[in-house]
N, C-alpha and C. Protein backbone atom coordinates (compact mmCIF):
# COMPACT_ATOMS: atom_id res chain seq x y z
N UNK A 1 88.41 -254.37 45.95
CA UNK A 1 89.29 -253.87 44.91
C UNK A 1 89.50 -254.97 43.87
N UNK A 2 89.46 -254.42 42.38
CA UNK A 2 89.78 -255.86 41.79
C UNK A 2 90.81 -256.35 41.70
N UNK A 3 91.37 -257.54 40.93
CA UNK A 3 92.77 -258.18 41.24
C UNK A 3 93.43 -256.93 39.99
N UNK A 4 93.20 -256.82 39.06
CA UNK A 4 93.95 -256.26 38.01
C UNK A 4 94.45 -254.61 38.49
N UNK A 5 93.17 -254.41 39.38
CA UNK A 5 94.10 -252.69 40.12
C UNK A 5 95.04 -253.19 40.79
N UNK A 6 95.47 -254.28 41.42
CA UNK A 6 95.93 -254.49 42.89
C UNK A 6 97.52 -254.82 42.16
N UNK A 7 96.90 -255.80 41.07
CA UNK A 7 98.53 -256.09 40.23
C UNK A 7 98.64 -254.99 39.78
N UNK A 8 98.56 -254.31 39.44
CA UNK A 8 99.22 -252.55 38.44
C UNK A 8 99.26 -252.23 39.98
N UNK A 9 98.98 -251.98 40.35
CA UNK A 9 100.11 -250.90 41.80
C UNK A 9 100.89 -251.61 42.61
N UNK A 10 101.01 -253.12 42.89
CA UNK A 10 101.89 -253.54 42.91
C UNK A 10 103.40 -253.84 42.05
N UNK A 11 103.14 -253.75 41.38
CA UNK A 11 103.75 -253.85 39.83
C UNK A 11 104.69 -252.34 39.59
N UNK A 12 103.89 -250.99 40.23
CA UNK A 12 104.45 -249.94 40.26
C UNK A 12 105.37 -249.58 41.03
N UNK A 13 104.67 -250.30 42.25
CA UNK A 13 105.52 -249.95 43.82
C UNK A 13 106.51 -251.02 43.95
N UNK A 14 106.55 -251.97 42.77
CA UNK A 14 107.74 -252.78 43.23
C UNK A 14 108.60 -252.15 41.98
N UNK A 15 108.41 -252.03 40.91
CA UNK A 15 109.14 -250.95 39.92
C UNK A 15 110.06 -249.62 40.75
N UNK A 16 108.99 -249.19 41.64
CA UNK A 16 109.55 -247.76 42.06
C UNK A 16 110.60 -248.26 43.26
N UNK A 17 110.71 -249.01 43.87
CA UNK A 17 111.22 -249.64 45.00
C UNK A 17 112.49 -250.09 44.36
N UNK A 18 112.77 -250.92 43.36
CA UNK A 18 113.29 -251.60 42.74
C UNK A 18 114.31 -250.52 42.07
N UNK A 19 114.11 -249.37 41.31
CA UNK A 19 114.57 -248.11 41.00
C UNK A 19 114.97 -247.28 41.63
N UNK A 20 114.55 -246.95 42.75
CA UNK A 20 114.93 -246.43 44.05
C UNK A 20 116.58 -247.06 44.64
N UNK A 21 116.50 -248.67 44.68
CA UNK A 21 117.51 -249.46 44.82
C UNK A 21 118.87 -248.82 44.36
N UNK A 22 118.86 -249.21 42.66
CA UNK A 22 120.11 -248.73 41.73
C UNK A 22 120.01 -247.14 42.11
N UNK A 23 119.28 -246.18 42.00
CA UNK A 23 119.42 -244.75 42.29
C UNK A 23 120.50 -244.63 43.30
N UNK A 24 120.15 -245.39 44.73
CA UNK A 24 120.92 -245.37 46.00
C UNK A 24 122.21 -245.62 45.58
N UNK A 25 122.37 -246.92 44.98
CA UNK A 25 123.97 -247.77 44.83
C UNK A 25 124.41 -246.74 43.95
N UNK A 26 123.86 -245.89 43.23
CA UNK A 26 124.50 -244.95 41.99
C UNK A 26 125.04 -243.70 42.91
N UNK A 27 124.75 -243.43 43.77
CA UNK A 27 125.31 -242.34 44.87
C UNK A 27 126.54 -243.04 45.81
N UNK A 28 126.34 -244.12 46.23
CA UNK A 28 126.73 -244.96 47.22
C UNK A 28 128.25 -245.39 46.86
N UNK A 29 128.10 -245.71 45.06
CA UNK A 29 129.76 -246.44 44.73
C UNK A 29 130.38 -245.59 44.73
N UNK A 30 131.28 -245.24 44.51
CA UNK A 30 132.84 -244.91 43.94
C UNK A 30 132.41 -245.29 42.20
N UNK A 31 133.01 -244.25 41.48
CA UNK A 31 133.26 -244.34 39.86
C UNK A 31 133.66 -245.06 39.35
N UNK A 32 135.74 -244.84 39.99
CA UNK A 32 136.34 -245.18 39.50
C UNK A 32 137.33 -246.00 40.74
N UNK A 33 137.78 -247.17 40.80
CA UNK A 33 139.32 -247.07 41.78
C UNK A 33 140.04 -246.00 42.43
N UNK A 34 140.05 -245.88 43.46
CA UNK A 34 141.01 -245.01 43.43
C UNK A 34 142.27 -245.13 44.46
N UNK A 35 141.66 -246.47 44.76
CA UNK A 35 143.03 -247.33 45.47
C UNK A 35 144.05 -247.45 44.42
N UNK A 36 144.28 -247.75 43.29
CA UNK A 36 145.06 -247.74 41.92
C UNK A 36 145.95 -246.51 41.83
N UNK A 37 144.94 -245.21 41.77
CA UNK A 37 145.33 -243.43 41.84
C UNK A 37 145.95 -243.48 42.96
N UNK A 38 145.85 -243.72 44.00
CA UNK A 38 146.82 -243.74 45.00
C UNK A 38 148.13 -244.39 45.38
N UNK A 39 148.02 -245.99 44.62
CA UNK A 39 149.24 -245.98 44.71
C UNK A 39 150.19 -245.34 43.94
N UNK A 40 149.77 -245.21 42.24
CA UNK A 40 150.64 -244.51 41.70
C UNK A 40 151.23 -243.01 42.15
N UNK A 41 150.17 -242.15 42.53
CA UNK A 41 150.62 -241.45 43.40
C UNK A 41 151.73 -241.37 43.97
N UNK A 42 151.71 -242.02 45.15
CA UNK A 42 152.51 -242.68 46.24
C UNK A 42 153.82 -242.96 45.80
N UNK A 43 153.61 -244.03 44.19
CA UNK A 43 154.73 -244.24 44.17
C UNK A 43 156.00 -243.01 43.21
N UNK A 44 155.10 -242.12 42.48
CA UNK A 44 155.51 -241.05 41.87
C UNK A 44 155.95 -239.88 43.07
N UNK A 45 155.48 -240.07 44.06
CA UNK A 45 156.11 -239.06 45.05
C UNK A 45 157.31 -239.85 45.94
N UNK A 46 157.38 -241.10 45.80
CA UNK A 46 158.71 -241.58 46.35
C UNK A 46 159.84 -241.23 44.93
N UNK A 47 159.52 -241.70 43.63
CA UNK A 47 160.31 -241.52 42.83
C UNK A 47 160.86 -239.68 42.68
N UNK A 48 160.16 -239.26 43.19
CA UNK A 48 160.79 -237.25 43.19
C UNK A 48 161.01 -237.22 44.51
N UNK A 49 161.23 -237.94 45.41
CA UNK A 49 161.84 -237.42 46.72
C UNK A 49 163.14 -238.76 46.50
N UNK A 50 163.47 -239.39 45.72
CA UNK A 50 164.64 -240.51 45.85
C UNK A 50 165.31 -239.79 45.04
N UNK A 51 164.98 -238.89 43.97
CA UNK A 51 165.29 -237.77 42.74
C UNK A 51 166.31 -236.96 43.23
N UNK A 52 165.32 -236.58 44.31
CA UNK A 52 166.41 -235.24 45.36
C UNK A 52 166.82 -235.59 46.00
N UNK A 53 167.07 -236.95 46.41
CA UNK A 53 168.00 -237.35 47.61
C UNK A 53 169.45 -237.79 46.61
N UNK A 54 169.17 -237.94 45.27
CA UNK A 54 170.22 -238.36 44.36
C UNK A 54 170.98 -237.06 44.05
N UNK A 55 170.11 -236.26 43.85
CA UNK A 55 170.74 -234.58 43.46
C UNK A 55 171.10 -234.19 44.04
N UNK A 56 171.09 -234.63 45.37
CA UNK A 56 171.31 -233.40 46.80
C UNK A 56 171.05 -232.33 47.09
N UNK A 57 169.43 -231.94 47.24
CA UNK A 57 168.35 -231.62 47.38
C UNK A 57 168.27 -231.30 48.44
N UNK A 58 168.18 -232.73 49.09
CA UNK A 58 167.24 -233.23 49.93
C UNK A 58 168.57 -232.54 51.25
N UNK A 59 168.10 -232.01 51.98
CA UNK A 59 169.28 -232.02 53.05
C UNK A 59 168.18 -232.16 55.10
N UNK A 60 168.57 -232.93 55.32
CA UNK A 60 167.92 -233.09 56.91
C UNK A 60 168.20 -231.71 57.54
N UNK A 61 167.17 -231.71 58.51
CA UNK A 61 167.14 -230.64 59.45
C UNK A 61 168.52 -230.45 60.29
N UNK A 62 168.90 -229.46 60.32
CA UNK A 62 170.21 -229.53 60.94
C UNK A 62 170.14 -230.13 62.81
N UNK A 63 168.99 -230.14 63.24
CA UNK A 63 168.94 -230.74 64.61
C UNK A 63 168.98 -232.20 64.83
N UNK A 64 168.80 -232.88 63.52
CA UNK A 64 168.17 -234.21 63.24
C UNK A 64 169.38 -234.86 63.67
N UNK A 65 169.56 -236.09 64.60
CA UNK A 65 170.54 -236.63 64.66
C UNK A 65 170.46 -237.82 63.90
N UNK A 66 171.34 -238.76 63.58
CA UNK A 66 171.35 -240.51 63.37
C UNK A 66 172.61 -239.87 62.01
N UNK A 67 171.48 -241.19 60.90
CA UNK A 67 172.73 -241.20 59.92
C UNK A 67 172.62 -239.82 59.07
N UNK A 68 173.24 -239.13 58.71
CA UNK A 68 173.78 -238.27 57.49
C UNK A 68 173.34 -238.64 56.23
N UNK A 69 172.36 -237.49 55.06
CA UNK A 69 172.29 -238.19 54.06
C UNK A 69 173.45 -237.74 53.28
N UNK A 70 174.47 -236.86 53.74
CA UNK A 70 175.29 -236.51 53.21
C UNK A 70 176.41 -237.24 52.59
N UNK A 71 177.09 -236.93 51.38
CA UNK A 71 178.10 -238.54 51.22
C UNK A 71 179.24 -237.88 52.08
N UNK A 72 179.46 -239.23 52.59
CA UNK A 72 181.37 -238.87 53.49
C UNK A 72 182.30 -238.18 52.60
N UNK A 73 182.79 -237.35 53.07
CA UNK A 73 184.01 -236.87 52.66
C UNK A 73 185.50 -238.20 52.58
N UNK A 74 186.30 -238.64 51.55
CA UNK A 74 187.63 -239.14 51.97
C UNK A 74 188.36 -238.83 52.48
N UNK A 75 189.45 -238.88 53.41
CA UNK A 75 190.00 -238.42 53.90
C UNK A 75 191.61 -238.87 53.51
């Protein structure tokens, strides 16, 4: 075989190999963060459940024992 076929199909098959590579990692990553999207998330669903625990909303299961989120009455 001569050298000049041997370099052009090597040359191809390391091109196609090489392309093949990024193709994979282009399936493989993630886009965008979405550890970021989650915390905000997270923290937008604590801020609407601290919302309704301010409004009095929020009321525990009536079986639930410990503390009361209810405010004390004065007496």
């Amino acid at each position: 075989m001569n050298d000049e076929k041997l370099k052009l199909i090597l040359a191809g098959l390391g091109g196609l190999i090489f392309s093949l590579i990024f193709i994979l990692l282009a399936f493989v990553l993630p886009l965008k963060d979405t550890s970021v999207n989650q915390e905000l998330q997270a923290k937008h669903t604590l801020e609407k459940i601290s919302q309704g625990i301010k409004d009095g909303k929020f009321r525990p299961p009536p079986d639930e024992k410990g503390t009361s989120q209810e405010p004390k009455e004065k007496e």
